[in-house]
C-alpha atoms as a PDB file:
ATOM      1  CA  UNK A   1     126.607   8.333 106.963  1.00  0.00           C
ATOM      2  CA  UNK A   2     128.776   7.984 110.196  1.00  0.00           C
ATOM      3  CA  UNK A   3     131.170  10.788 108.549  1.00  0.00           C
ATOM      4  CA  UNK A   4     128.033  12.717 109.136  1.00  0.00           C
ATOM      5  CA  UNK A   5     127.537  11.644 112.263  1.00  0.00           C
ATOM      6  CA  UNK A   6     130.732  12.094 113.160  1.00  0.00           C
ATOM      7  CA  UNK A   7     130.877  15.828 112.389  1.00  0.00           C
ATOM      8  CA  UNK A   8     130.978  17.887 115.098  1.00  0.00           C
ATOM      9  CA  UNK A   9     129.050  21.202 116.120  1.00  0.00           C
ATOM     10  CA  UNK A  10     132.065  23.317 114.705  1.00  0.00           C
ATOM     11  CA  UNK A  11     132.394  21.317 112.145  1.00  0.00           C
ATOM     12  CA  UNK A  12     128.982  22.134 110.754  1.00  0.00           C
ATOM     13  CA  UNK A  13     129.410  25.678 112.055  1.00  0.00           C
ATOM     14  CA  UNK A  14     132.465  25.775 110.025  1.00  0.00           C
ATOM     15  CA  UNK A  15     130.791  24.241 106.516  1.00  0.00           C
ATOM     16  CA  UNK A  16     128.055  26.882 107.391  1.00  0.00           C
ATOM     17  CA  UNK A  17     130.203  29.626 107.815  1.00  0.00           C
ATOM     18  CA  UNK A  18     131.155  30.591 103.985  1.00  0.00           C
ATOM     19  CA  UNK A  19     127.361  31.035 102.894  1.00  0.00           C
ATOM     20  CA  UNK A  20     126.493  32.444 106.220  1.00  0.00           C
ATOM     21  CA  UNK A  21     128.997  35.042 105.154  1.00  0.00           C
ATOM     22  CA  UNK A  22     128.044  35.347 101.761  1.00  0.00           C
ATOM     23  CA  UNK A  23     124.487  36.030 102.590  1.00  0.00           C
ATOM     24  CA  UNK A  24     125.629  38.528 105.096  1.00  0.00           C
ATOM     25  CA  UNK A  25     127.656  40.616 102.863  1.00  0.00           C
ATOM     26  CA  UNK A  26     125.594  40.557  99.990  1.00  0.00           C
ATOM     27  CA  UNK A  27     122.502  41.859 102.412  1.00  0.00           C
ATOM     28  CA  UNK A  28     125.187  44.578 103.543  1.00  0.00           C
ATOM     29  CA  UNK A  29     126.506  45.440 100.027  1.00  0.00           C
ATOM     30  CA  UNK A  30     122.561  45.445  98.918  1.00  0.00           C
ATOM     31  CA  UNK A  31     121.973  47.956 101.727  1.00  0.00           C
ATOM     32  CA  UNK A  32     124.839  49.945 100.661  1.00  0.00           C
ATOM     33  CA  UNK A  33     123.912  50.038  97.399  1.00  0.00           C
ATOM     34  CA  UNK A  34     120.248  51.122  98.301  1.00  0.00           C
ATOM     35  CA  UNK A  35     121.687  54.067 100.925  1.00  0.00           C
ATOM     36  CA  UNK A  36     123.597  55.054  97.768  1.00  0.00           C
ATOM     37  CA  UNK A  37     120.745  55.043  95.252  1.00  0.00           C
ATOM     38  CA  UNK A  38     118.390  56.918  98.022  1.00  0.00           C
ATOM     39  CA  UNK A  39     121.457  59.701  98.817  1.00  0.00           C
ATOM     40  CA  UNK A  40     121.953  60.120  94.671  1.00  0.00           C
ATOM     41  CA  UNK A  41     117.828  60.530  94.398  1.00  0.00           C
ATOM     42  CA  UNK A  42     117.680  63.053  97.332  1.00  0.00           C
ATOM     43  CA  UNK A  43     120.718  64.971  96.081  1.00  0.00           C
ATOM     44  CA  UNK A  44     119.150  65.140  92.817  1.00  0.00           C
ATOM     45  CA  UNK A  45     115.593  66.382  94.267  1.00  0.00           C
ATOM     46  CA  UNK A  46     116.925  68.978  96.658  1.00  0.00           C
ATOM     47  CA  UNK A  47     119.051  70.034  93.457  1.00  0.00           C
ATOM     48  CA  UNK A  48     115.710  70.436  91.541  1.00  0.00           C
ATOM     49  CA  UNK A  49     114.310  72.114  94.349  1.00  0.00           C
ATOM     50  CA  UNK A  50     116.473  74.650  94.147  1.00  0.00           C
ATOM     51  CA  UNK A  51     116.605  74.675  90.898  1.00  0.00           C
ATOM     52  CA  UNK A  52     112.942  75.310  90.668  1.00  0.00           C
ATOM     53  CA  UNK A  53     112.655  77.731  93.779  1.00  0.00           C
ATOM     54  CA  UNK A  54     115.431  80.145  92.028  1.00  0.00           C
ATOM     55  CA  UNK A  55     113.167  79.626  88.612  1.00  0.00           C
ATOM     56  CA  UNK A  56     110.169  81.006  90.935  1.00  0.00           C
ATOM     57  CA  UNK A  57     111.737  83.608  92.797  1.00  0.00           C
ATOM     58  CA  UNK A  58     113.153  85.229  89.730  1.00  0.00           C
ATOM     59  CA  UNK A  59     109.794  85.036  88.099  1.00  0.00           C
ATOM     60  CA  UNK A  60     108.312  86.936  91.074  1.00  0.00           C
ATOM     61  CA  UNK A  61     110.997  89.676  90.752  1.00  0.00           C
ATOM     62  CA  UNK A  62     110.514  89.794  86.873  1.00  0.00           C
ATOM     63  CA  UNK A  63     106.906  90.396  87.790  1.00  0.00           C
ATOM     64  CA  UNK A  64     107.498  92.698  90.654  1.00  0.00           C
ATOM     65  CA  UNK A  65     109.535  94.769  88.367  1.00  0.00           C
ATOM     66  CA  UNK A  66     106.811  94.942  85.814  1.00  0.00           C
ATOM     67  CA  UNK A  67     103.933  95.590  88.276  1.00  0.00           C
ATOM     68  CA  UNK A  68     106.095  98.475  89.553  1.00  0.00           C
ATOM     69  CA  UNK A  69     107.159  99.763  86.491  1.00  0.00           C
ATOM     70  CA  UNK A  70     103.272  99.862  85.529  1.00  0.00           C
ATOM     71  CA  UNK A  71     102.759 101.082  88.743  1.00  0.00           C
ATOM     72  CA  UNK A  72     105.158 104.616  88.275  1.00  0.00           C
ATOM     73  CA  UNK A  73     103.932 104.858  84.957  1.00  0.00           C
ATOM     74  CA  UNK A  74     100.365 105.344  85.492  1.00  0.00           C
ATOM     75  CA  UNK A  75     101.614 107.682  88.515  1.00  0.00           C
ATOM     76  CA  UNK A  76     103.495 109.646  86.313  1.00  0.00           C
ATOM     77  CA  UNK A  77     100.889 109.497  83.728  1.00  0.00           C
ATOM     78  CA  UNK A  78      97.995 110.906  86.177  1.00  0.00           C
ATOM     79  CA  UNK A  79     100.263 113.631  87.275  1.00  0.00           C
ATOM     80  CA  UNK A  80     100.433 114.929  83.883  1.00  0.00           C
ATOM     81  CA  UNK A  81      97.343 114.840  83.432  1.00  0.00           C
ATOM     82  CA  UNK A  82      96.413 116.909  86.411  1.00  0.00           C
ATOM     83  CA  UNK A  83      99.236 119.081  85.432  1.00  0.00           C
ATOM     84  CA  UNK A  84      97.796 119.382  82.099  1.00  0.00           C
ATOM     85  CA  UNK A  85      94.060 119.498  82.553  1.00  0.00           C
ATOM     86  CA  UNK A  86      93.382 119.720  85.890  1.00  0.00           C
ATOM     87  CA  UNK A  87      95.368 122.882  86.891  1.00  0.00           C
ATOM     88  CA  UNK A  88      98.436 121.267  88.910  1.00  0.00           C
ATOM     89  CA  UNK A  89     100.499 123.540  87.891  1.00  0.00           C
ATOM     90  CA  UNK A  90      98.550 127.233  87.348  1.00  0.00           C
ATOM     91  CA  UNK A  91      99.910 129.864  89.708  1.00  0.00           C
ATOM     92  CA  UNK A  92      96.353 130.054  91.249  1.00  0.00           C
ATOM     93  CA  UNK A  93      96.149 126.854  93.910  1.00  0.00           C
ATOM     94  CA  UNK A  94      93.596 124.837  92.589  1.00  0.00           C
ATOM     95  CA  UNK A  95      92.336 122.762  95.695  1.00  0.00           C
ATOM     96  CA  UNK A  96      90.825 119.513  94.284  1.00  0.00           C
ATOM     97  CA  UNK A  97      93.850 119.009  92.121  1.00  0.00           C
ATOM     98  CA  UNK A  98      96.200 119.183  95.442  1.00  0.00           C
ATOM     99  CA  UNK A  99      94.266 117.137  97.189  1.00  0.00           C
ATOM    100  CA  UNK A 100      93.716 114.437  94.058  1.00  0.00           C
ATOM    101  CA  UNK A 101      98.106 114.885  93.694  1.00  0.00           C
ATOM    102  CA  UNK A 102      98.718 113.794  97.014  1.00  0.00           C
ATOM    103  CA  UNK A 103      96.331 111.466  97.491  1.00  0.00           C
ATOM    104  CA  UNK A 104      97.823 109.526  94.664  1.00  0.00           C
ATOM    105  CA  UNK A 105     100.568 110.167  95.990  1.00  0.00           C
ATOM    106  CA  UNK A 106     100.486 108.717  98.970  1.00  0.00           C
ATOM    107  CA  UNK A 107      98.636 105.318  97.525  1.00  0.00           C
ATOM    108  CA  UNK A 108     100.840 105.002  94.887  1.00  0.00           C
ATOM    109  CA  UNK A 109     103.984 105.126  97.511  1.00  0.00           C
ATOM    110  CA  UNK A 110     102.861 102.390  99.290  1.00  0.00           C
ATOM    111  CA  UNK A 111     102.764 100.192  96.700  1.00  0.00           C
ATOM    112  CA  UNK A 112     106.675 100.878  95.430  1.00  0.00           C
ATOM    113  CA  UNK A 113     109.667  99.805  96.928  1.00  0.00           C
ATOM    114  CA  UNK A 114     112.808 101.787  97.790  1.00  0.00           C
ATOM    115  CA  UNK A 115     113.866 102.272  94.279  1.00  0.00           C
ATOM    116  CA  UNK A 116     111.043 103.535  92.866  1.00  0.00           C
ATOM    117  CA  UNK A 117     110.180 105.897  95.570  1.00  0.00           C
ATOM    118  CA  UNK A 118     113.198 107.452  94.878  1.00  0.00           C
ATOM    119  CA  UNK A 119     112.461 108.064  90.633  1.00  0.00           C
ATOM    120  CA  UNK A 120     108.865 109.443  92.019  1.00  0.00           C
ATOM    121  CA  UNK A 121     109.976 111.576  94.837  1.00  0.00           C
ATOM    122  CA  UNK A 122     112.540 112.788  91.642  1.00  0.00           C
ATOM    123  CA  UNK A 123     109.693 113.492  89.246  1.00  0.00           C
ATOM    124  CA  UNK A 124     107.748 115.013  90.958  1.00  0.00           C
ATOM    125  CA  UNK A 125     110.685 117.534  92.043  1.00  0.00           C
ATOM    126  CA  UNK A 126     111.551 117.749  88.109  1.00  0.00           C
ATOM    127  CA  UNK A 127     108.094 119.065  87.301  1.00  0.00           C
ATOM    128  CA  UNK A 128     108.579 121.687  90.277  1.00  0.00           C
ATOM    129  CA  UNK A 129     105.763 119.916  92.616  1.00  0.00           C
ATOM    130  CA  UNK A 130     107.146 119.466  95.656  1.00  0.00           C
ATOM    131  CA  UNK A 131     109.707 122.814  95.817  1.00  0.00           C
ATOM    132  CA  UNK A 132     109.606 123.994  99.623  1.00  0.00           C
ATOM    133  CA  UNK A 133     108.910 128.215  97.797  1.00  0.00           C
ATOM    134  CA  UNK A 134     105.380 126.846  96.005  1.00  0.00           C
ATOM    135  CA  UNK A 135     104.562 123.197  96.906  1.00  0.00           C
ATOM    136  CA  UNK A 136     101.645 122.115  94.501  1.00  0.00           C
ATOM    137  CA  UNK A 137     101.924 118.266  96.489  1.00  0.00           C
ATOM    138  CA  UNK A 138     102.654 118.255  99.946  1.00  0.00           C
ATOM    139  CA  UNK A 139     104.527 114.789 101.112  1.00  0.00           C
ATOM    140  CA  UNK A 140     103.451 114.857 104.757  1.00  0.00           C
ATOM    141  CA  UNK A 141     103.249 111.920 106.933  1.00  0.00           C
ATOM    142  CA  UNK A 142     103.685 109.774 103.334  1.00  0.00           C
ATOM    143  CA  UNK A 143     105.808 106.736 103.296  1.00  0.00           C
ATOM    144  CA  UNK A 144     108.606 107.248 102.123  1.00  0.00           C
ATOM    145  CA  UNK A 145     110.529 105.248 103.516  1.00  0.00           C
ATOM    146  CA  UNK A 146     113.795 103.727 102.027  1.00  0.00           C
ATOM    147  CA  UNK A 147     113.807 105.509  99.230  1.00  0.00           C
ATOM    148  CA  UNK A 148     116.786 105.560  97.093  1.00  0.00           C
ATOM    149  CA  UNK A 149     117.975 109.148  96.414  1.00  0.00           C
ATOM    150  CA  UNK A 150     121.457 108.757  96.628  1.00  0.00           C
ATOM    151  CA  UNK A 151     123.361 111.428  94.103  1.00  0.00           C
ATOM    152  CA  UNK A 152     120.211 113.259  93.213  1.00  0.00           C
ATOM    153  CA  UNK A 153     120.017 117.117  93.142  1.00  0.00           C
ATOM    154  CA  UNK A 154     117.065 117.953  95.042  1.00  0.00           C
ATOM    155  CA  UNK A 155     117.984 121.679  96.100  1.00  0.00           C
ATOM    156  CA  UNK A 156     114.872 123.326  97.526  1.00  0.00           C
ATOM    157  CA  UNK A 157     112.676 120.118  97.880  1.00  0.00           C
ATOM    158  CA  UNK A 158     109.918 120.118 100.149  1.00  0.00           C
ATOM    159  CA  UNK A 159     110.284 117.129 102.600  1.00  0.00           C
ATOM    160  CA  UNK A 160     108.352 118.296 105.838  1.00  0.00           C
ATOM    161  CA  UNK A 161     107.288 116.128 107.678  1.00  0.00           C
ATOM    162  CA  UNK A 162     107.632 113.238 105.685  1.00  0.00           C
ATOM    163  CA  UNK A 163     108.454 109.642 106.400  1.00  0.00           C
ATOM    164  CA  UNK A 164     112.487 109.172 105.268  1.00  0.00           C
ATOM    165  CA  UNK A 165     112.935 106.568 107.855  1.00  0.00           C
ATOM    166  CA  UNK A 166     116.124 104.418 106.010  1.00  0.00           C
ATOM    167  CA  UNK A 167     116.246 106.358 102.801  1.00  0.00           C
ATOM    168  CA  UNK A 168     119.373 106.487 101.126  1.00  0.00           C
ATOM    169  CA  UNK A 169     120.566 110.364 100.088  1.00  0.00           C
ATOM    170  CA  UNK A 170     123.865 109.661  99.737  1.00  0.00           C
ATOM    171  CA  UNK A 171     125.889 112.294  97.892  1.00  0.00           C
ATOM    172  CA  UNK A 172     122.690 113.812  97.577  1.00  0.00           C
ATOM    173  CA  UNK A 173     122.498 117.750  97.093  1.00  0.00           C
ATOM    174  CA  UNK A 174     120.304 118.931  99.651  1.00  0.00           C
ATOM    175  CA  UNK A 175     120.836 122.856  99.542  1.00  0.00           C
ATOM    176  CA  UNK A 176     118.067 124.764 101.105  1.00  0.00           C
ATOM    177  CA  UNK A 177     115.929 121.470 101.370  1.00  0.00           C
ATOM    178  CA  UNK A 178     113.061 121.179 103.902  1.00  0.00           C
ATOM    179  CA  UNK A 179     113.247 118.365 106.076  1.00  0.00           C
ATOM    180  CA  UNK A 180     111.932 119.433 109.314  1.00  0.00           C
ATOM    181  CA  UNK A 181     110.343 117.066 111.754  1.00  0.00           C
ATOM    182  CA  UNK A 182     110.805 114.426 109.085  1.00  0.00           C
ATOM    183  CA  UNK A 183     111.093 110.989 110.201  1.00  0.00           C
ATOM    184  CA  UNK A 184     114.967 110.620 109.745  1.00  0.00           C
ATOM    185  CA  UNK A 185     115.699 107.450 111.650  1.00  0.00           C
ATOM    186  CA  UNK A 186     118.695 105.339 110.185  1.00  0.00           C
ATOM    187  CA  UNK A 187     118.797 107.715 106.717  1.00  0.00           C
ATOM    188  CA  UNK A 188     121.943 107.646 105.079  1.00  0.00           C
ATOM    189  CA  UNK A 189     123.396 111.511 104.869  1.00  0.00           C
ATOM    190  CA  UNK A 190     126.852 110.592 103.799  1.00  0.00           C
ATOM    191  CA  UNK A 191     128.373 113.008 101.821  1.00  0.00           C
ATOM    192  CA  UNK A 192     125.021 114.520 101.133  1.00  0.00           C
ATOM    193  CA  UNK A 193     125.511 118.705 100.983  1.00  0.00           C
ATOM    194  CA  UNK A 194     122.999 119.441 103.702  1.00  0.00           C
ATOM    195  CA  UNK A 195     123.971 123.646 103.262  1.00  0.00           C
ATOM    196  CA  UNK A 196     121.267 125.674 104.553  1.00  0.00           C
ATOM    197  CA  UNK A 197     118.656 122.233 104.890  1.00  0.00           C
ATOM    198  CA  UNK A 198     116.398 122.703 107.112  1.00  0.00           C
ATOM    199  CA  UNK A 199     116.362 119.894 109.916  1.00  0.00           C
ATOM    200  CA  UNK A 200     114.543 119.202 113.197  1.00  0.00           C
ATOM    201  CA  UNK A 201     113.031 116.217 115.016  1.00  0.00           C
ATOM    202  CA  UNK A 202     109.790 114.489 114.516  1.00  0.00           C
ATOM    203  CA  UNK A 203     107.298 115.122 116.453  1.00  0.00           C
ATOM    204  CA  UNK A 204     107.701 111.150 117.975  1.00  0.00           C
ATOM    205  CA  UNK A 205     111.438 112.129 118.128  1.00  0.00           C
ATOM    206  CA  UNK A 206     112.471 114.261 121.106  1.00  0.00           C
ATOM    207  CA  UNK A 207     115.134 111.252 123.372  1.00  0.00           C
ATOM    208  CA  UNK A 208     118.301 112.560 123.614  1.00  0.00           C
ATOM    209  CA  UNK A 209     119.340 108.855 122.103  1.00  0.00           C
ATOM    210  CA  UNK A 210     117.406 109.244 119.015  1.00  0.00           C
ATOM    211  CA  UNK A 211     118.133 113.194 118.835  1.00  0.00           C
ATOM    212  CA  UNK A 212     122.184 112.485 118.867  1.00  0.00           C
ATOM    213  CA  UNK A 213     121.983 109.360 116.532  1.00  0.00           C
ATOM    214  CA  UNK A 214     120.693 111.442 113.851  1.00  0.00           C
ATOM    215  CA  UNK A 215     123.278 114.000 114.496  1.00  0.00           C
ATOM    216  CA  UNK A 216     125.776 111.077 113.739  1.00  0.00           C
ATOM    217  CA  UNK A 217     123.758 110.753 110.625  1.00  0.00           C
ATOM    218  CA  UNK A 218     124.351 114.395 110.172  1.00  0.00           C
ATOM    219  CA  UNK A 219     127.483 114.409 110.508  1.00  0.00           C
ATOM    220  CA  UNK A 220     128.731 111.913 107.738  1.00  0.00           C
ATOM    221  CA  UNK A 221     127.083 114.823 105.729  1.00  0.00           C
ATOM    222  CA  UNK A 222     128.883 117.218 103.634  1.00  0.00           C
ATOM    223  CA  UNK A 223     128.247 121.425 105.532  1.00  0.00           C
ATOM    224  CA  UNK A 224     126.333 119.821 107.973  1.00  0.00           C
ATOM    225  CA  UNK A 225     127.665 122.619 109.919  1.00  0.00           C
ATOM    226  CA  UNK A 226     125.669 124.992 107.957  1.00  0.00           C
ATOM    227  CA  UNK A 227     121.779 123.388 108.031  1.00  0.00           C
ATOM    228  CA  UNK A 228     119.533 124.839 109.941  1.00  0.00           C
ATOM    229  CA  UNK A 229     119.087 122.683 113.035  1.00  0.00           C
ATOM    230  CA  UNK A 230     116.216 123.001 115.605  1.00  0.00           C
ATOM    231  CA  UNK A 231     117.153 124.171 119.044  1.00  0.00           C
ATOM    232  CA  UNK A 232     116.959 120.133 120.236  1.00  0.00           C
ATOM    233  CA  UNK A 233     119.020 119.519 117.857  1.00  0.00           C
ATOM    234  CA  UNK A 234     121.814 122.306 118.241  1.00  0.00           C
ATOM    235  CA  UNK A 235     121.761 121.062 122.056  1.00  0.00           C
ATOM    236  CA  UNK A 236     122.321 117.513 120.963  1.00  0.00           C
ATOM    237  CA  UNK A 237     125.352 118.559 119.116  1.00  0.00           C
ATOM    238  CA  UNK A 238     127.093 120.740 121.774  1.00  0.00           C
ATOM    239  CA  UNK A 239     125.953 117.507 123.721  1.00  0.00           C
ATOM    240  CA  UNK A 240     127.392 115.246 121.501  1.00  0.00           C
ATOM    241  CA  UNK A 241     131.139 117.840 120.924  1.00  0.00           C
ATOM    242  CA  UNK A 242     131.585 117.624 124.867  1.00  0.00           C
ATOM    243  CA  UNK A 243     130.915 113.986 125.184  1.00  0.00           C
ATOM    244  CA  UNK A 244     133.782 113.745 122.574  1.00  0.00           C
ATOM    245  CA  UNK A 245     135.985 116.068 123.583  1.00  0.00           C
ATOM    246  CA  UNK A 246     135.833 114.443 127.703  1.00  0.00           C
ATOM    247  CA  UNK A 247     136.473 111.127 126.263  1.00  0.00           C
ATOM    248  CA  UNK A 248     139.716 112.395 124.189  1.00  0.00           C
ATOM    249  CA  UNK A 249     141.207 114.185 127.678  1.00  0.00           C
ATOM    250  CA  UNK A 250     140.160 110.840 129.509  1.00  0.00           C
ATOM    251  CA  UNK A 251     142.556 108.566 127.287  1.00  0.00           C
ATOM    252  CA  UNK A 252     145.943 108.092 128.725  1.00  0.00           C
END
């Protein structure tokens, strides 16, 4: 008893020292443990998350694909069939049938993306539709915007007026194509053969900005020189050739 008595305050601070400790770092290596098992779980959620959000998004494009797949196909089947029975295709014009063509038309575009656009803009021009000589659809003021065109031979389409805001026509041949007062803004001409195309501004067009940005498009184009270019647009060039040629005698 009086060696208890005797003990002094760091004395007993001292005896309790060791458990103190050991109760400290066991709560701390508990914690640990815990922040451990709670960064392994959310790793392994956000991994399944992922996981499961890349399962879902390339279910939706599996069923995009089918739905426009489905889409073309009863397009292209409903053409026919006005071709066929309804009298699409007579040389007499047959003014229900137009009207029924590019009415469908112009529902079934909005309902495709770029890609697809581009395969019905092309079969349509395969069964001689939409030739600028004897147009039996006419693709005015129709979406079709971003369609993918690139390398197809289109020589002679009929294209007035029609929206090609974005579409791709790379290496496209474009002989004698219609395209005036299209909607051309950010279309991709390059290396298209644009040789006797016939090209002016939309009727929205008309700034000298937007007027000499498509004549950059233009002029990634293979005989660009040689389309037929609306007076705005011939002045937008010359515009464009001395704005080029001042800057070159300005450098040093």
């Amino acid at each position: 008893m009086d060696s208890l008595k005797n003990k002094t305050l760091w004395d007993w601070m001292g005896l309790l020292f060791v458990p103190v400790a050991l109760l400290v770092g066991g709560y701390l290596l508990n914690q640990s443990q815990i922040k451990q098992q709670n960064n392994i779980e959310e790793t392994r959620i956000k991994r399944q998350n992922q996981l499961e959000s890349r399962r879902i998004n390339e279910q939706r494009l599996i069923e995009d694909e089918r739905n426009y797949i489905n889409i073309l196909n009863n397009f292209r089947r409903s053409i026919t069939d006005l071709m066929i029975n309804g009298g699409l295709n007579d040389s007499g014009y047959h003014q229900v049938a137009v009207q029924a063509a590019t009415a469908l038309t112009a529902s079934t575009a909005l309902q495709l993306d770029g890609e697809r656009k581009g395969q019905m803009i092309i079969f349509l021009y395969n069964a001689r539709l939409i030739m600028k000589d004897n147009p039996r659809i006419y693709l005015a003021d129709i979406d079709l915007s971003g369609a993918n065109l690139a390398h197809s031979r289109l020589s002679g389409i009929n294209l007035r007026k029609s929206n090609l805001s974005q579409a791709n026509f790379t290496a496209a041949r474009l002989t004698g194509a219609d395209l005036s007062q299209s909607q051309l803004t950010a279309t991709d001409f390059t290396d298209a053969n644009l040789s006797g195309a016939e090209i002016s501004e939309h009727p929205t067009f008309g700034q000298e900005k937007e007027n000499q940005a498509l004549i950059k498009s233009l002029s990634r184009a293979q005989h660009w020189q040689k389309a037929v270019l609306s007076p705005q647009l011939q002045e937008a060039v010359k515009r464009l050739q001395l704005s080029s040629k001042t800057a070159k005698e300005e450098k040093p």
